[in-house]
Protein backbone atom coordinates (compact mmCIF):
# COMPACT_ATOMS: atom_id res chain seq x y z
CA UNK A 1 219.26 99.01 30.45
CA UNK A 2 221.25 96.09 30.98
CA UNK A 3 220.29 92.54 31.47
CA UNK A 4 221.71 92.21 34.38
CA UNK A 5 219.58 95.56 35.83
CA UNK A 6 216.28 94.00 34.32
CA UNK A 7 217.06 91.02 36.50
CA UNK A 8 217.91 92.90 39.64
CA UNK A 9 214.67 95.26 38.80
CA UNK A 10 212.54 91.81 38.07
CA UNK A 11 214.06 90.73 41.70
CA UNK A 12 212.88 93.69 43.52
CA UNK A 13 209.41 93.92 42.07
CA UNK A 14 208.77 90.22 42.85
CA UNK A 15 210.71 91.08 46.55
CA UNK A 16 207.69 93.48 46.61
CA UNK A 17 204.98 91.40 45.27
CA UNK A 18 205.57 88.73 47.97
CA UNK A 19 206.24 90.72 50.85
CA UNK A 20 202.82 92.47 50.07
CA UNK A 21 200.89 88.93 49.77
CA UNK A 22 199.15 87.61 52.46
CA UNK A 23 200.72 84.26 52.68
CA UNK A 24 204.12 86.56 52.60
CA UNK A 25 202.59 89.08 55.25
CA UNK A 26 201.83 85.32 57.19
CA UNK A 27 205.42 84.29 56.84
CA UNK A 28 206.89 87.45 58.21
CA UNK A 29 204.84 87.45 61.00
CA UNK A 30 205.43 83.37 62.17
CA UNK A 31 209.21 84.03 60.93
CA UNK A 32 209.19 86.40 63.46
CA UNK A 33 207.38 84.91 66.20
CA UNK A 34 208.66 81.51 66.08
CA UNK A 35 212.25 81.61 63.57
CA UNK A 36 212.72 79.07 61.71
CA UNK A 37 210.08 76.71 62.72
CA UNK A 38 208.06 78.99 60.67
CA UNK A 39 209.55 77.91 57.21
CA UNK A 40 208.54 73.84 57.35
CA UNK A 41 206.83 73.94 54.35
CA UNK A 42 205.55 70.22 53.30
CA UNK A 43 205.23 69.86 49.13
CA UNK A 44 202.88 67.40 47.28
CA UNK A 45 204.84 66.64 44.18
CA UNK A 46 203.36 67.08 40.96
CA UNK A 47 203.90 65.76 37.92
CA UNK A 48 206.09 69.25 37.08
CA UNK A 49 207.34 71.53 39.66
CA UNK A 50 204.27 74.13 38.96
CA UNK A 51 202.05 71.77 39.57
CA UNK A 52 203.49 70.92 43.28
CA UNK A 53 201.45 72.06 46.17
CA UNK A 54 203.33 73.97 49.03
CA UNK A 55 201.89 74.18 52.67
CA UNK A 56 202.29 76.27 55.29
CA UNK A 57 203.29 74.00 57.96
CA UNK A 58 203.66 76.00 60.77
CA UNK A 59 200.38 78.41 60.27
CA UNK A 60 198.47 75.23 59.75
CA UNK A 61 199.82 73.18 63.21
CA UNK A 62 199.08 76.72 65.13
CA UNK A 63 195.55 77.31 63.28
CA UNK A 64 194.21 73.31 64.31
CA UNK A 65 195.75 73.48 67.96
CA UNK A 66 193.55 76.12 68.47
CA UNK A 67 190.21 75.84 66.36
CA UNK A 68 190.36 72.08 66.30
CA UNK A 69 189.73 69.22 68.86
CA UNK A 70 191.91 65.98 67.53
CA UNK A 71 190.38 62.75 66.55
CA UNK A 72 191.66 59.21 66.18
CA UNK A 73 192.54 57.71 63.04
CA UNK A 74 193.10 54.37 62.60
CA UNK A 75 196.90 53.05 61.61
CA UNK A 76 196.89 52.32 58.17
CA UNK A 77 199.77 49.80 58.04
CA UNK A 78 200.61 49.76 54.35
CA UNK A 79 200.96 54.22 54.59
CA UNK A 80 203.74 53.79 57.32
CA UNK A 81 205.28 51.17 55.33
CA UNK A 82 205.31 53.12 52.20
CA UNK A 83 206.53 56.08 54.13
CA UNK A 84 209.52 54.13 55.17
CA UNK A 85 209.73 52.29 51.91
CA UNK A 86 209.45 55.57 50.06
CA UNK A 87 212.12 57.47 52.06
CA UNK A 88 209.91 60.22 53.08
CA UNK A 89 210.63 59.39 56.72
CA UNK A 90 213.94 58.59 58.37
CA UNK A 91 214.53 56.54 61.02
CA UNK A 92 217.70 58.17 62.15
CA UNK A 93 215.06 61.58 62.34
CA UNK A 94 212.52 59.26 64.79
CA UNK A 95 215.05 57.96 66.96
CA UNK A 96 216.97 61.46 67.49
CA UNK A 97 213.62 63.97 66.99
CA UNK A 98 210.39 62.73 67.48
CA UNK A 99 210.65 60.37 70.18
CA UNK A 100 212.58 62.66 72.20
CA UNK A 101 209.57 65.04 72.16
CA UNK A 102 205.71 64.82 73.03
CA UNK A 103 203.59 63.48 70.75
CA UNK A 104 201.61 65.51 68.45
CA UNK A 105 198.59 64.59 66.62
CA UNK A 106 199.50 64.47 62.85
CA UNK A 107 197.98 66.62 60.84
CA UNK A 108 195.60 64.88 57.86
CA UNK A 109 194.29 66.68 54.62
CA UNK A 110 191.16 65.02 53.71
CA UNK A 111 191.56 64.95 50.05
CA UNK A 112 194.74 66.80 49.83
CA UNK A 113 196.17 64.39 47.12
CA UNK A 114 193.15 64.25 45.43
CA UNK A 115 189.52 62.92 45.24
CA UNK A 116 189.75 59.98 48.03
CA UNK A 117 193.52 60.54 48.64
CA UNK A 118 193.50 62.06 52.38
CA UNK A 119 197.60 62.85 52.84
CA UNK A 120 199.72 63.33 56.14
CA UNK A 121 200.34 67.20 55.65
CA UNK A 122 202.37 67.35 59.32
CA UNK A 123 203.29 64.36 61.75
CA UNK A 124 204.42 61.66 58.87
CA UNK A 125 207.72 60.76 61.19
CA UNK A 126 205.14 60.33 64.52
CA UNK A 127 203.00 58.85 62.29
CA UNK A 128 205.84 55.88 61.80
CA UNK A 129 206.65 56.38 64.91
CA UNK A 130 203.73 55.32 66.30
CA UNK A 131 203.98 52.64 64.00
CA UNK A 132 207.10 51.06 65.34
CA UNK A 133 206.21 51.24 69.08
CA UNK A 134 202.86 49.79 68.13
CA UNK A 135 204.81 46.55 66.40
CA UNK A 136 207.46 46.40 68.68
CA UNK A 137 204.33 45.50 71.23
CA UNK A 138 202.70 42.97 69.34
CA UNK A 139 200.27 45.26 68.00
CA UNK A 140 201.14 45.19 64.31
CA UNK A 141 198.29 44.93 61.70
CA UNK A 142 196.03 46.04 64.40
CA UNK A 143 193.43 48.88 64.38
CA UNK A 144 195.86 51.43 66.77
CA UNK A 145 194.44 54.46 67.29
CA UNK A 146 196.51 57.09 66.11
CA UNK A 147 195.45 61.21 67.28
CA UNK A 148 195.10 63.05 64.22
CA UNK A 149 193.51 66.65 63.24
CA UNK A 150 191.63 66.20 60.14
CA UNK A 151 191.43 68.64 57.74
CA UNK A 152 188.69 69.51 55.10
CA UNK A 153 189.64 70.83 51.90
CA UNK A 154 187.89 73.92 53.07
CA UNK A 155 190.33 74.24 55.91
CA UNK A 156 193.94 73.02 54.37
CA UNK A 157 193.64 75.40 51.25
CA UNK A 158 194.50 78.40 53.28
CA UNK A 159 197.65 77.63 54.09
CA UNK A 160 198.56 76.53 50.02
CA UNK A 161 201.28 78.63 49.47
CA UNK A 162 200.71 80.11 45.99
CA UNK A 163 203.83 78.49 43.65
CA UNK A 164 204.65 81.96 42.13
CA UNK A 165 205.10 82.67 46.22
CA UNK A 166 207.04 78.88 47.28
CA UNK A 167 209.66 79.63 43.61
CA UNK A 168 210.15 82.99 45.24
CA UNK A 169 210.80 81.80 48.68
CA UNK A 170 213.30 79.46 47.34
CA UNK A 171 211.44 76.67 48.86
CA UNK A 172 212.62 74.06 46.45
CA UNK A 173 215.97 74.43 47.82
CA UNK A 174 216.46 72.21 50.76
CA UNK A 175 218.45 72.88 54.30
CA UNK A 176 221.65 70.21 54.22
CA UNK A 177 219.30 67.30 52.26
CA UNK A 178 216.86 67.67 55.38
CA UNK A 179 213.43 66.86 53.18
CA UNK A 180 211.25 68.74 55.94
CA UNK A 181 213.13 72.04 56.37
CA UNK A 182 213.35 74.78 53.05
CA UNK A 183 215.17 77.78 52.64
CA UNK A 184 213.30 80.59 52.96
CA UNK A 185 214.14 84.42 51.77
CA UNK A 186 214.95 86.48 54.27
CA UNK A 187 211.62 88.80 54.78
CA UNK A 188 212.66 91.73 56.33
């Protein structure tokens, strides 16, 4: 056998293997109810790319609207700054997006990025958002109260997406440099 059938043979069987795990059974079904919505996947970098941690974004938002009641959060000034600073939020993606659409409650992972490290798993944009209309009133360095769902570790692990399952999906690949949309493979 060729090389070039092992790979195509290698392809199918993993096809297979995701399309018959329940985080791929999960993504067929929101791909289908809700298009591409249901591919936001948000990644925690590691240090290499097996050690980043995928989430199912869309499961996740659908799972806490309906099982959870949201809290408030204080602003922590110095996270929207380093959101900006860090370029994991763009303005021009506030201004056109988020503020032309209700606010949701971000989504927090208590412990996500580690022991004591809670992380903004969906919402980082309203987060700064929030942010900017709270310092554009005067408000800045204030306690604002900011509507959140938090997460236990209990509760954000099911919607990990397994790497072997994210390399698969090709969701390293981003959609025209958009750093909150992925390319997903198409499941059916």
């Amino acid at each position: 056998m060729s090389s070039r059938n092992e790979r195509r043979l290698d392809k199918k069987a993993l096809r297979k293997t995701v399309i018959n795990h329940p985080v791929g059974k999960r993504i067929a079904r929101n791909l289908k109810h809700a298009g591409t919505a249901a591919t936001e996947v948000y990644r925690i970098d590691g240090d290499t790319p097996d050690q980043h941690v995928y989430f199912d974004v869309y499961s996740m938002r659908t799972w806490a609207m309906a099982n959870l009641e949201p809290a408030v959060m204080p602003m922590d000034w110095e996270r929207a700054e380093g959101l900006i600073k860090s370029g994991a939020v763009d303005r021009r993606r506030i201004m056109d997006h988020t503020i032309q659409h209700d606010i949701r409650p971000v989504i927090v992972g208590r412990h996500a990025a580690g022991i004591g490290n809670d992380q903004i798993l969906d919402g980082a944009h309203t987060y700064v958002a929030m942010a900017l209309a709270a310092t554009a009133s005067g408000l800045a360095g204030q306690p604002v109260p900011i509507p959140a769902f938090l997460l236990l570790p209990d509760q954000w692990r099911r919607f990990v997406i397994p790497n072997h399952i994210a390399k698969a999906l090709n969701f390293d690949i981003k959609i025209d440099g958009d750093d909150r949309r992925w390319v997903s493979a198409d499941m059916d």
